[in-house]
N, C-alpha and C. Protein backbone atom coordinates (compact mmCIF):
# COMPACT_ATOMS: atom_id res chain seq x y z
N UNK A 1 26.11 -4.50 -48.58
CA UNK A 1 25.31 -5.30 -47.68
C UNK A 1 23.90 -5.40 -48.25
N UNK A 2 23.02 -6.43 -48.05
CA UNK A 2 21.58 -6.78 -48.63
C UNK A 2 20.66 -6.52 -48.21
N UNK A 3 20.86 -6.04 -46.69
CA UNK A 3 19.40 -5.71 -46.00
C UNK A 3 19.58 -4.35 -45.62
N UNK A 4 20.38 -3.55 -45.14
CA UNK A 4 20.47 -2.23 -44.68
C UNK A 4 21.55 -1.54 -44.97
N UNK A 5 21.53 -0.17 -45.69
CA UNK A 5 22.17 0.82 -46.07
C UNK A 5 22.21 1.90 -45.57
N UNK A 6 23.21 2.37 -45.12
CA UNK A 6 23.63 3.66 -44.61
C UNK A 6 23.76 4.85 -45.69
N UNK A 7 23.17 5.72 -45.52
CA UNK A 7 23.31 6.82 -47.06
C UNK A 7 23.27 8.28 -46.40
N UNK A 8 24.31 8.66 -46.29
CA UNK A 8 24.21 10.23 -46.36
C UNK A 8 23.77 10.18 -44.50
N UNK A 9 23.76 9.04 -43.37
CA UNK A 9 23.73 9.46 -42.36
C UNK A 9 22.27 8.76 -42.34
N UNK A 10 21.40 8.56 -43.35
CA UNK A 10 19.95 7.65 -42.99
C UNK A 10 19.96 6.52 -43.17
N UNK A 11 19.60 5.32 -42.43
CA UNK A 11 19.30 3.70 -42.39
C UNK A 11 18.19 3.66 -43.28
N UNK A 12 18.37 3.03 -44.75
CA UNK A 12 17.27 2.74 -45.54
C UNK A 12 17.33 1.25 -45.63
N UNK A 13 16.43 0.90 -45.55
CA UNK A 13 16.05 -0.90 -45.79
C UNK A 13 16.45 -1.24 -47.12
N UNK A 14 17.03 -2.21 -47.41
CA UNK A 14 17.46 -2.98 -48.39
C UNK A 14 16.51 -3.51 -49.19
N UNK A 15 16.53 -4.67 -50.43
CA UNK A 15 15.29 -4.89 -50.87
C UNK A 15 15.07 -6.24 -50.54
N UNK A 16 15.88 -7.16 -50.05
CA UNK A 16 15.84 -8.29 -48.97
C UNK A 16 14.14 -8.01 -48.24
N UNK A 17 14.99 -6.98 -46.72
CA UNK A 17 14.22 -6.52 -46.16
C UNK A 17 12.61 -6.14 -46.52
N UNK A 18 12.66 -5.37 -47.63
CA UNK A 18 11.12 -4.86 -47.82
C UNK A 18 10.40 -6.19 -48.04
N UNK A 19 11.11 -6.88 -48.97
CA UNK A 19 10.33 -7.75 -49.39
C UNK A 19 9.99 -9.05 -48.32
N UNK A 20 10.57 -9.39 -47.60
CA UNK A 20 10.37 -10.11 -46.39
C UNK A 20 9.15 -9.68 -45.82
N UNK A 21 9.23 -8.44 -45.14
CA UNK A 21 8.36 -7.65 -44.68
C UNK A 21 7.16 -7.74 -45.87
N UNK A 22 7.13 -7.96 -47.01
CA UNK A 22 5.88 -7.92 -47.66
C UNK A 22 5.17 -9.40 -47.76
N UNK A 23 6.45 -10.38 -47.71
CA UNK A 23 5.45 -11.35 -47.47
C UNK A 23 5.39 -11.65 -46.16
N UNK A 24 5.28 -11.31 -44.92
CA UNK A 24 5.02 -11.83 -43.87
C UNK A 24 4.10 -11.25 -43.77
N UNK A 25 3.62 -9.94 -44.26
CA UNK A 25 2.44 -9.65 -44.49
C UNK A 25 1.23 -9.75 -44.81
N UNK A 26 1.50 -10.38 -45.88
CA UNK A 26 0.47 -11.00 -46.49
C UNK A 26 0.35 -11.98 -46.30
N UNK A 27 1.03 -12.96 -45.77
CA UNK A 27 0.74 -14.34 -45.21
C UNK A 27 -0.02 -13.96 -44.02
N UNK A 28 0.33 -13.07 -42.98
CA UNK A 28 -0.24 -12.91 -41.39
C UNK A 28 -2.28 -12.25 -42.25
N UNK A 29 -2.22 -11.67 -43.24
CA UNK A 29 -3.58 -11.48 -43.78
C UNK A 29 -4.06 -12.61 -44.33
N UNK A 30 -3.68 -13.52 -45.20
CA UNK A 30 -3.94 -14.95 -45.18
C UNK A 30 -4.46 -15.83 -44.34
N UNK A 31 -3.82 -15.83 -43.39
CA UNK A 31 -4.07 -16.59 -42.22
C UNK A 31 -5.17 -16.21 -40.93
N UNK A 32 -5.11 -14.78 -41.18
CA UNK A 32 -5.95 -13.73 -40.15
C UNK A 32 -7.62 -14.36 -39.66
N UNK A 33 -8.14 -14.52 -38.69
CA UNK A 33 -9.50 -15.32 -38.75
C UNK A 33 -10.56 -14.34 -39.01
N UNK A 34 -11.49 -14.65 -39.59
CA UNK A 34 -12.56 -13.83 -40.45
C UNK A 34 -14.14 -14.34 -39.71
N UNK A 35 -15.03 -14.05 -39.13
CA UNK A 35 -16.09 -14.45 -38.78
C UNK A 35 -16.84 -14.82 -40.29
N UNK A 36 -17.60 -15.88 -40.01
CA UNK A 36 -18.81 -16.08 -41.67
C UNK A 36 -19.79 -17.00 -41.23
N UNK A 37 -20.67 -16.67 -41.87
CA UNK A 37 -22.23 -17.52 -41.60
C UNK A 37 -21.90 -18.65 -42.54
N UNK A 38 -22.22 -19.95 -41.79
CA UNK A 38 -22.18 -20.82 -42.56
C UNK A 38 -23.43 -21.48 -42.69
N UNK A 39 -23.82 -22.23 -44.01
CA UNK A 39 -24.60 -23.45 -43.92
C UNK A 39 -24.67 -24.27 -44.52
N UNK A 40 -24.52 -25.00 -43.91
CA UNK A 40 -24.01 -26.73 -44.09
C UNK A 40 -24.39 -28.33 -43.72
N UNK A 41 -24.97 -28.56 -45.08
CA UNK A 41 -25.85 -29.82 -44.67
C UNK A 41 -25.14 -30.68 -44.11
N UNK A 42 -26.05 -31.43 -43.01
CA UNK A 42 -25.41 -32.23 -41.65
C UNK A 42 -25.55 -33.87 -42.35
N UNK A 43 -25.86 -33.91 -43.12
CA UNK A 43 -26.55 -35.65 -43.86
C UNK A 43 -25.21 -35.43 -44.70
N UNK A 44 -24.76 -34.62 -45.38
CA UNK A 44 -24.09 -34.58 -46.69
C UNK A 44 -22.58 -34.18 -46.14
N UNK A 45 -22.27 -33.44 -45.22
CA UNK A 45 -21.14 -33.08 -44.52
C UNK A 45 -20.94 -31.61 -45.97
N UNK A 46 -22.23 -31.02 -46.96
CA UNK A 46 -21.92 -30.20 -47.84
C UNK A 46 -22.02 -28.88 -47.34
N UNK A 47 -20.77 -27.78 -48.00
CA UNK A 47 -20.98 -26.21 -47.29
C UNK A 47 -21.96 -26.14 -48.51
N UNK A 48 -23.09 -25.35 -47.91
CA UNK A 48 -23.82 -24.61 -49.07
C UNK A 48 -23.16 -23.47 -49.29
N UNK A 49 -23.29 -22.61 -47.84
CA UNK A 49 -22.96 -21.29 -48.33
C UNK A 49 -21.81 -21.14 -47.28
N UNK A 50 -21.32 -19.81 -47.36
CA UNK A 50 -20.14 -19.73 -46.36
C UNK A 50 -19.86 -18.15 -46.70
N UNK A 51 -20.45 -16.87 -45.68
CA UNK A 51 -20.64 -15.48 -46.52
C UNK A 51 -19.84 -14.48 -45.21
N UNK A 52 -18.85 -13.89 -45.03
CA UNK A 52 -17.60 -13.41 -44.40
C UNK A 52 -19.20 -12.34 -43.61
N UNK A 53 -18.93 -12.57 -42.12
CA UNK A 53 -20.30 -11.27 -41.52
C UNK A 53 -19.15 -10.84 -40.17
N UNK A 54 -19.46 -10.05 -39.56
CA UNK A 54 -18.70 -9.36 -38.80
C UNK A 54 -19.81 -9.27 -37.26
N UNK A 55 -19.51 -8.40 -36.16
CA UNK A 55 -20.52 -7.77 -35.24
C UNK A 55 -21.18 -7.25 -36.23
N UNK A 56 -23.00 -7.17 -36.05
CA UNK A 56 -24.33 -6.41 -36.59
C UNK A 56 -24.38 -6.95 -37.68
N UNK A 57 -23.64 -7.78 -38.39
CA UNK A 57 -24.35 -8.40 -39.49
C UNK A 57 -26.23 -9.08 -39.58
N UNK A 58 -26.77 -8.15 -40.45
CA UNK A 58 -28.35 -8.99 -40.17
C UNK A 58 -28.29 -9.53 -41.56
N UNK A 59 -29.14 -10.49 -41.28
CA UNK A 59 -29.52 -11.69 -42.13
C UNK A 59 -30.98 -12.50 -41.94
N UNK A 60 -32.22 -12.56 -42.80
CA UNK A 60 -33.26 -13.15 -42.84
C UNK A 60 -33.13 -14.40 -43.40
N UNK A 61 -34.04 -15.31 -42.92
CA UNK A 61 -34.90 -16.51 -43.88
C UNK A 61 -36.02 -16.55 -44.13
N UNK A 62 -36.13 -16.89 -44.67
CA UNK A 62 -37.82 -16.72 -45.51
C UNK A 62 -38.28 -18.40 -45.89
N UNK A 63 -39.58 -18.54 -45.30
CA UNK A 63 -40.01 -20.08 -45.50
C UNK A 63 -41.43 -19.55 -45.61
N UNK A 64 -41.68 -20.78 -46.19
CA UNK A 64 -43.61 -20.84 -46.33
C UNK A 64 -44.05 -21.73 -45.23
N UNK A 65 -45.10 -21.24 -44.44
CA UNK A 65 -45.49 -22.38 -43.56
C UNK A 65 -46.16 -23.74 -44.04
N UNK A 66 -45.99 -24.45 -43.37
CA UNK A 66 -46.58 -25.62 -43.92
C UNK A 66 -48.29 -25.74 -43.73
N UNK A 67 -48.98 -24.90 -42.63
CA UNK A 67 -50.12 -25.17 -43.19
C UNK A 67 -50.87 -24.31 -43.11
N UNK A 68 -50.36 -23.00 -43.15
CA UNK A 68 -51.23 -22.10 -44.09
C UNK A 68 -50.59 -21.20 -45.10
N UNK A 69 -49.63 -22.48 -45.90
CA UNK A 69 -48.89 -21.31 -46.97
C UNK A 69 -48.03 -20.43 -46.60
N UNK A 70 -48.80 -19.30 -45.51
CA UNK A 70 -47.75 -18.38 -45.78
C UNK A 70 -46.39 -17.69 -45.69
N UNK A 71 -46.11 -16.51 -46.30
CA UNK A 71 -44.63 -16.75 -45.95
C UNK A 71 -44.20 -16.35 -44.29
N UNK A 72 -43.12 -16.21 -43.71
CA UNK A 72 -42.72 -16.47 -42.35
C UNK A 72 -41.22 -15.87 -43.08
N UNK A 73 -40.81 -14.47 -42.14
CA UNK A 73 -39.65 -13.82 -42.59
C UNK A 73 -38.89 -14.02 -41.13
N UNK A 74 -37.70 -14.80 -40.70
CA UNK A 74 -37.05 -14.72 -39.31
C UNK A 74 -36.07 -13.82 -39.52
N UNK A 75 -35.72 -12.62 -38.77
CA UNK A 75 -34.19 -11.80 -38.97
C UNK A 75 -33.59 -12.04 -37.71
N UNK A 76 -32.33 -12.42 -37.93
CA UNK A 76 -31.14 -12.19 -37.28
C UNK A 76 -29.83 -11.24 -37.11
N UNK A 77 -29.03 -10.95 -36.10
CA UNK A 77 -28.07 -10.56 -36.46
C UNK A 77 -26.90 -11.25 -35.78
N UNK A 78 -25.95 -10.87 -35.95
CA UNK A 78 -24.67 -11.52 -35.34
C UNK A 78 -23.80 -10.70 -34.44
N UNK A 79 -24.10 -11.00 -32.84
CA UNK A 79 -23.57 -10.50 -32.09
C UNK A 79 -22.06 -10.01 -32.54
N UNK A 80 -21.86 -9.09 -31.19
CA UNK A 80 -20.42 -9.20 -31.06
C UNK A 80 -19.57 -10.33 -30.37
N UNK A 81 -19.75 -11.16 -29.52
CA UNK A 81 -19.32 -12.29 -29.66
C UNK A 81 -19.29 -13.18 -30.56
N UNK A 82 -20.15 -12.91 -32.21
CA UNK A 82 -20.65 -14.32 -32.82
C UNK A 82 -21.29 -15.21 -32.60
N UNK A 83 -22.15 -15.01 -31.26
CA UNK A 83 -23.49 -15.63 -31.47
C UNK A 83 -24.72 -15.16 -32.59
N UNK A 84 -25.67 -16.11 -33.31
CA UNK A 84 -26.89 -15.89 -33.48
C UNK A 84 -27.70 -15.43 -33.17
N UNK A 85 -28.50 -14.25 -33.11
CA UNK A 85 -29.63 -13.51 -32.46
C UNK A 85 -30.45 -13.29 -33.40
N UNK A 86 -31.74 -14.19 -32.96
CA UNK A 86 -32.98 -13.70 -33.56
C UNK A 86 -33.51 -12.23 -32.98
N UNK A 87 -33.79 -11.49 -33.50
CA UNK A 87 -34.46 -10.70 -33.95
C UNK A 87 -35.76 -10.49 -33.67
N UNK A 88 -36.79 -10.81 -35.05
CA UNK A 88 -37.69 -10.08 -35.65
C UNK A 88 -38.31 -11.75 -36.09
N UNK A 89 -39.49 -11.34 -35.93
CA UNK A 89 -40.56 -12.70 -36.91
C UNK A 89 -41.58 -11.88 -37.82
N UNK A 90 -41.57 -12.41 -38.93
CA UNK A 90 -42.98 -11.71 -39.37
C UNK A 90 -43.72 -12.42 -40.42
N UNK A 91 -45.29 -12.40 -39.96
CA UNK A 91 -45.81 -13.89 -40.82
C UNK A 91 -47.23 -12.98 -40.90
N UNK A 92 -48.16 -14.03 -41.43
CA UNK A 92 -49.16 -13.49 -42.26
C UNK A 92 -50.46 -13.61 -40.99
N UNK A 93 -50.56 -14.89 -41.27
CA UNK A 93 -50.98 -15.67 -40.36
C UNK A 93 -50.59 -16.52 -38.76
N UNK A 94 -51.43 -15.80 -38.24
CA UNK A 94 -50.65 -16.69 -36.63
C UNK A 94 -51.64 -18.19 -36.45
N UNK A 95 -50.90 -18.83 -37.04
CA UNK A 95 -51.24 -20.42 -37.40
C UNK A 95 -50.15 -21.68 -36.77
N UNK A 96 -50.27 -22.63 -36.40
CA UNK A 96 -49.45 -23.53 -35.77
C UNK A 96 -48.09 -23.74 -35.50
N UNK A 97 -47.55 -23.50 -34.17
CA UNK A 97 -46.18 -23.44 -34.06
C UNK A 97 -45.89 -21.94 -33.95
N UNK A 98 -46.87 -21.53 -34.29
CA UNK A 98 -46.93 -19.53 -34.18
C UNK A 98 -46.94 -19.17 -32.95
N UNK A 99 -46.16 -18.48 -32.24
CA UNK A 99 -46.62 -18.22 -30.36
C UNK A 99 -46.75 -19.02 -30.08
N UNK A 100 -47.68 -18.26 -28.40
CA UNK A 100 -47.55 -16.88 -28.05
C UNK A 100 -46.17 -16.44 -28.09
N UNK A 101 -46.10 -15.21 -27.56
CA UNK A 101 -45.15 -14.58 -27.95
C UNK A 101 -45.08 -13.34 -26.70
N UNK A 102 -44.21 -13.35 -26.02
CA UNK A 102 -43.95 -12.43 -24.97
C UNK A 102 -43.99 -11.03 -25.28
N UNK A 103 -43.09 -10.64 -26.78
CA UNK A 103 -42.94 -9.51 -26.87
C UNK A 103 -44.29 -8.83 -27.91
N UNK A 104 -44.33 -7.89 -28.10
CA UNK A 104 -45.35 -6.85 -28.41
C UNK A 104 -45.32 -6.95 -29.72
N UNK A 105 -46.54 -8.08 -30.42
CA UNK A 105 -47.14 -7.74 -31.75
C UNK A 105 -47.39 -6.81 -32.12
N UNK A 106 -47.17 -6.65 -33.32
CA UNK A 106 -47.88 -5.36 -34.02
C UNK A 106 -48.15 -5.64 -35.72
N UNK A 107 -49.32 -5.18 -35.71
CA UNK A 107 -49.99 -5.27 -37.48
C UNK A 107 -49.71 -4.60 -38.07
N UNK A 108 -49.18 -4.29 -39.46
CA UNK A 108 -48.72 -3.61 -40.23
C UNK A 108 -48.83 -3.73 -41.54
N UNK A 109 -49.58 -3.46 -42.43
CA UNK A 109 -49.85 -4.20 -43.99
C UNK A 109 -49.76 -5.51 -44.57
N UNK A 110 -50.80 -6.20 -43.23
CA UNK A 110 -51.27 -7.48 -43.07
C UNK A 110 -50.16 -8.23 -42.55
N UNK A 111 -49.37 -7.95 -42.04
CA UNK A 111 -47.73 -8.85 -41.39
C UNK A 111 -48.34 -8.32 -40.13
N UNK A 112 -48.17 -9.99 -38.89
CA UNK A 112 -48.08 -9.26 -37.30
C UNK A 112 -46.36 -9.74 -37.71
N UNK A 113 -46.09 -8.52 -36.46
CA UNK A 113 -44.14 -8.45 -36.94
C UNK A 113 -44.04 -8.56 -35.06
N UNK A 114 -43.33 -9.64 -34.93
CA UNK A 114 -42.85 -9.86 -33.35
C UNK A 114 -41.44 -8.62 -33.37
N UNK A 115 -41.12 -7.99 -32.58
CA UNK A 115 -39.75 -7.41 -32.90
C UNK A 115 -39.37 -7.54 -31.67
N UNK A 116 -38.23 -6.45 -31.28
CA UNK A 116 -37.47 -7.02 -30.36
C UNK A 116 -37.35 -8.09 -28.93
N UNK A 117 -37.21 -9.57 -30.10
CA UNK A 117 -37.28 -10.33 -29.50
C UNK A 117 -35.61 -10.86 -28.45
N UNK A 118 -34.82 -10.47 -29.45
CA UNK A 118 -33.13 -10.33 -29.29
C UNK A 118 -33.04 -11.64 -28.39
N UNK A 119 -33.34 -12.52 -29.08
CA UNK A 119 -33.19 -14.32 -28.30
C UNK A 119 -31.66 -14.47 -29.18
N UNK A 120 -30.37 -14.84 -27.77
CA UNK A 120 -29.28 -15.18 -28.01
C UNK A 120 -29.33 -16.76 -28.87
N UNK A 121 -29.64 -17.12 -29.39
CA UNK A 121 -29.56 -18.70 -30.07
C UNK A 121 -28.52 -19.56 -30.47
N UNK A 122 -27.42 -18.76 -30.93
CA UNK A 122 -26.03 -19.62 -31.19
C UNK A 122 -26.47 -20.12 -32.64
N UNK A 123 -25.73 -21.76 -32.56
CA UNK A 123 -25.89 -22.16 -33.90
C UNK A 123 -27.66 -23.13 -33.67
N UNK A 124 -28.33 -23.14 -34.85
CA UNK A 124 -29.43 -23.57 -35.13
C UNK A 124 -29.35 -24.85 -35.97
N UNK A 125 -30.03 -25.59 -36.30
CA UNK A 125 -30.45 -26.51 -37.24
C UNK A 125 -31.74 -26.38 -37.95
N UNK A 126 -31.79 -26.62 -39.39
CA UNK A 126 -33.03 -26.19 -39.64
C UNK A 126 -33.27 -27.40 -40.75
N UNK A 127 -34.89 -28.03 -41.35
CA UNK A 127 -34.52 -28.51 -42.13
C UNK A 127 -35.54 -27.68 -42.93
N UNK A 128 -35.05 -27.96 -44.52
CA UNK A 128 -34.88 -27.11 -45.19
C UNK A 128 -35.93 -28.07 -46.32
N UNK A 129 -37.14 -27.14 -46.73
CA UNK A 129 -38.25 -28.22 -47.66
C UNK A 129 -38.23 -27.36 -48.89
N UNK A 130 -38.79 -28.32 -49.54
CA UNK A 130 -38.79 -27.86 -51.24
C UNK A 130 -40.08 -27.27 -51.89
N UNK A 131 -41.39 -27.25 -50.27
CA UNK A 131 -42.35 -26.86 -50.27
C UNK A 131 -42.10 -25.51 -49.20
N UNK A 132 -41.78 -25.66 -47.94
CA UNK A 132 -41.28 -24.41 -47.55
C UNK A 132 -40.46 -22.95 -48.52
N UNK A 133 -39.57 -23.91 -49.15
CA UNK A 133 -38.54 -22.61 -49.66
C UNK A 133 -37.44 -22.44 -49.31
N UNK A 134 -37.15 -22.50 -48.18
CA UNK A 134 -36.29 -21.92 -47.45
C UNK A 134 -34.91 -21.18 -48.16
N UNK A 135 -35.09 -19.88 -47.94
CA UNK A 135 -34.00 -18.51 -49.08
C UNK A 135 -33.84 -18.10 -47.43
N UNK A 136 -32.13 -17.98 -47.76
CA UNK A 136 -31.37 -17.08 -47.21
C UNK A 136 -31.30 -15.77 -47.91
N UNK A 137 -31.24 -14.55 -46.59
CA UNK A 137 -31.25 -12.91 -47.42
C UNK A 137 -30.23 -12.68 -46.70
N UNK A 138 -29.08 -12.03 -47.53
CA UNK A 138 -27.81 -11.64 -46.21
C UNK A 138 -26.88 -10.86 -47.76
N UNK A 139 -26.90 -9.50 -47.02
CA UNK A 139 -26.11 -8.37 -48.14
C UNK A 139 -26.27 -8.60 -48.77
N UNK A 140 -27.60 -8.27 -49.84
CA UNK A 140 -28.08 -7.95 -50.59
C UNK A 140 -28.11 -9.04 -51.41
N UNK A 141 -27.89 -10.47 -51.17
CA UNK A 141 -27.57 -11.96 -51.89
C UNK A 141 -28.87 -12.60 -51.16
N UNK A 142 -29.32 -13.27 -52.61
CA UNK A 142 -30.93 -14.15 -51.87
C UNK A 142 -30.76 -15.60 -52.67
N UNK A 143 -30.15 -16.66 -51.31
CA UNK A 143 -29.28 -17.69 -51.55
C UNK A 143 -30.86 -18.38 -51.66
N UNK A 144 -31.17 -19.52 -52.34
CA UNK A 144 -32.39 -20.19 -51.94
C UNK A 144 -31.62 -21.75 -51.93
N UNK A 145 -31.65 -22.24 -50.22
CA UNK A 145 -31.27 -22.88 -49.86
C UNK A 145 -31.88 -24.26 -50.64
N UNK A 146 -33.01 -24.13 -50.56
CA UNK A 146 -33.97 -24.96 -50.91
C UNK A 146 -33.31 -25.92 -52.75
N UNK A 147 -32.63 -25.07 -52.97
CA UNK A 147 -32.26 -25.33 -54.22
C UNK A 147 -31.13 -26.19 -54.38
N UNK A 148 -30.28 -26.32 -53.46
CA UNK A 148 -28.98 -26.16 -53.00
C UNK A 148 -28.86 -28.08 -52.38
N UNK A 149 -30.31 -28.46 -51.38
CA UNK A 149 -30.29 -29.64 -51.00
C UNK A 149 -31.48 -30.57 -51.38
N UNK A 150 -31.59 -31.28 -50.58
CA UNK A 150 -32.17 -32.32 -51.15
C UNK A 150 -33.42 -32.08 -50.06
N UNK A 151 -35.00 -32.35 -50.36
CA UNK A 151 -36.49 -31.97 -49.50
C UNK A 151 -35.76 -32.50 -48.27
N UNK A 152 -36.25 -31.65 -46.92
CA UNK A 152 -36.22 -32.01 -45.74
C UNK A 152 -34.85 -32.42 -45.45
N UNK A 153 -34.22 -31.98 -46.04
CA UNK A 153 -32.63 -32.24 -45.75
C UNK A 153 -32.05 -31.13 -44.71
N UNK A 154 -31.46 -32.29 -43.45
CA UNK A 154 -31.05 -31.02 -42.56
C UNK A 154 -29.72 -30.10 -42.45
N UNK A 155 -29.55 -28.67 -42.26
CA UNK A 155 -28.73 -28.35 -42.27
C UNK A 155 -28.08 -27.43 -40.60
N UNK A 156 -27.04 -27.36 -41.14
CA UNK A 156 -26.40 -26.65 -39.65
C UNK A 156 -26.35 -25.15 -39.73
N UNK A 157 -26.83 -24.12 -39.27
CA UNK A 157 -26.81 -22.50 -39.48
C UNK A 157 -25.80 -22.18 -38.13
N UNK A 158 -24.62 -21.65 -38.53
CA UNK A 158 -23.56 -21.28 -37.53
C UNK A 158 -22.60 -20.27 -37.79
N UNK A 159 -21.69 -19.50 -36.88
CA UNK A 159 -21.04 -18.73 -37.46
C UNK A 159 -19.91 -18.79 -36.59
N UNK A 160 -18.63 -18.89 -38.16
CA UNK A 160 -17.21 -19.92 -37.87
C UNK A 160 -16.30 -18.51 -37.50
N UNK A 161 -15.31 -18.94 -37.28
CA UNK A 161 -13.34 -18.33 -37.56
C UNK A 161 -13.12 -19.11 -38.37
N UNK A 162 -12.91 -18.49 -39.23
CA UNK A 162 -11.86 -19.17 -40.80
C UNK A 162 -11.09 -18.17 -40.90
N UNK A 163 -9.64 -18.89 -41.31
CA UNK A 163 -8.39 -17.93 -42.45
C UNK A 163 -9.27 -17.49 -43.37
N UNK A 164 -8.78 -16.58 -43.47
CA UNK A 164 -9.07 -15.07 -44.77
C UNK A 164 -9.02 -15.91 -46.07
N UNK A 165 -7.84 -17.31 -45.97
CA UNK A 165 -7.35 -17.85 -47.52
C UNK A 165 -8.65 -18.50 -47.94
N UNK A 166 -9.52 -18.96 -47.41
CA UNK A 166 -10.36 -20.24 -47.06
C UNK A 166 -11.39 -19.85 -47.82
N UNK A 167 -11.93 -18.08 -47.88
CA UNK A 167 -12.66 -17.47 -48.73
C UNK A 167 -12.03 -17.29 -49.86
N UNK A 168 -10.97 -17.21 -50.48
CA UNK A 168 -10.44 -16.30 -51.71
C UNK A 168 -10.86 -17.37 -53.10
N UNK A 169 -11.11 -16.50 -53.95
CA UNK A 169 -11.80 -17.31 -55.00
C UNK A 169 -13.00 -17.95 -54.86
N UNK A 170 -13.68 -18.25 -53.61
CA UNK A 170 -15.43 -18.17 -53.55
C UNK A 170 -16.19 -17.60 -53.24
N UNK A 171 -15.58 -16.53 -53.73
CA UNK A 171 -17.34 -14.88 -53.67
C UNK A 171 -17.84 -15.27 -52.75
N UNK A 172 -17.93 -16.36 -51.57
CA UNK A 172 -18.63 -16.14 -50.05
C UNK A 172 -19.81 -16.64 -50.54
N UNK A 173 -20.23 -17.01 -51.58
CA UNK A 173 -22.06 -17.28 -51.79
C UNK A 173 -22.00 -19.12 -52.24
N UNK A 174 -23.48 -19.37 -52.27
CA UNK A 174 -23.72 -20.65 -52.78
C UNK A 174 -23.40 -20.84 -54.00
């Protein structure tokens, strides 16, 4: 018989069997849904990036302000539902579009750093300048978006369910 053998009084699986069992396996991991930060220009319908994050995943952007230069660090993390949560702001200068700000500034080697701000946000839109900068920081990868599209080109910041297959063979980065 091909799938099950009787030996000495024990039921051992056949090699039918194992192997069935190995690919239903690996197909049900194939298919399995994976949380990932995506971003993806909304003009171009293009994925820039697409990077597998889980609950507590944090992740910054980094832009230059437009009118006083400086840089502007936003951190996020990613709920356990998979919403977006800002975080943390931290800029040089509190200059236009800056505040106020409810929660408790604080100065620190010339950065005021807003912190626990923990604003639920979901997915964002951002557009993305070639004078700003705009770099994604997320596990230890510093994507610079800015590179990626075209000045002032807008993009979508969200975080999907994709099959496991959907990543394989693109290292998750830009």
């Amino acid at each position: 018989m091909n799938t099950i053998r009787v030996d000495r009084g024990r039921i051992r699986p056949g090699p039918l069997l194992v192997l069935s069992l190995l690919v239903l396996s690996t197909i049900y991991f194939l298919i399995s849904p994976v949380l990932v930060l995506q971003v993806k220009s909304v003009e171009r319908d293009l994925v820039v990036t697409r990077i597998p994050v889980h609950s507590g995943t944090e992740f910054s952007i980094r832009y230059i302000h437009s009118v006083d230069r400086q840089p502007i660090w936003e951190k996020f993390h990613v709920a356990a539902d998979g919403t977006i949560v800002l975080t943390d702001t931290k800029f040089k200068m509190l200059g236009a579009g800056m505040g106020p700000y409810e929660q408790t500034v604080t100065f620190e080697d010339g950065w005021n750093i807003v912190s626990d701000m923990n604003r639920a946000i979901g997915t964002f839109f951002l557009r993305v300048g070639h004078i700003a900068k705009h770099t994604l920081f997320i596990n230890d990868q510093e994507i610079p978006l800015w590179k990626h599209l075209n000045s002032n080109e807008r993009v979508k910041v969200e975080i999907l369910k994709v099959p496991r297959i959907t990543l394989l063979g693109k290292g998750g980065t830009a």
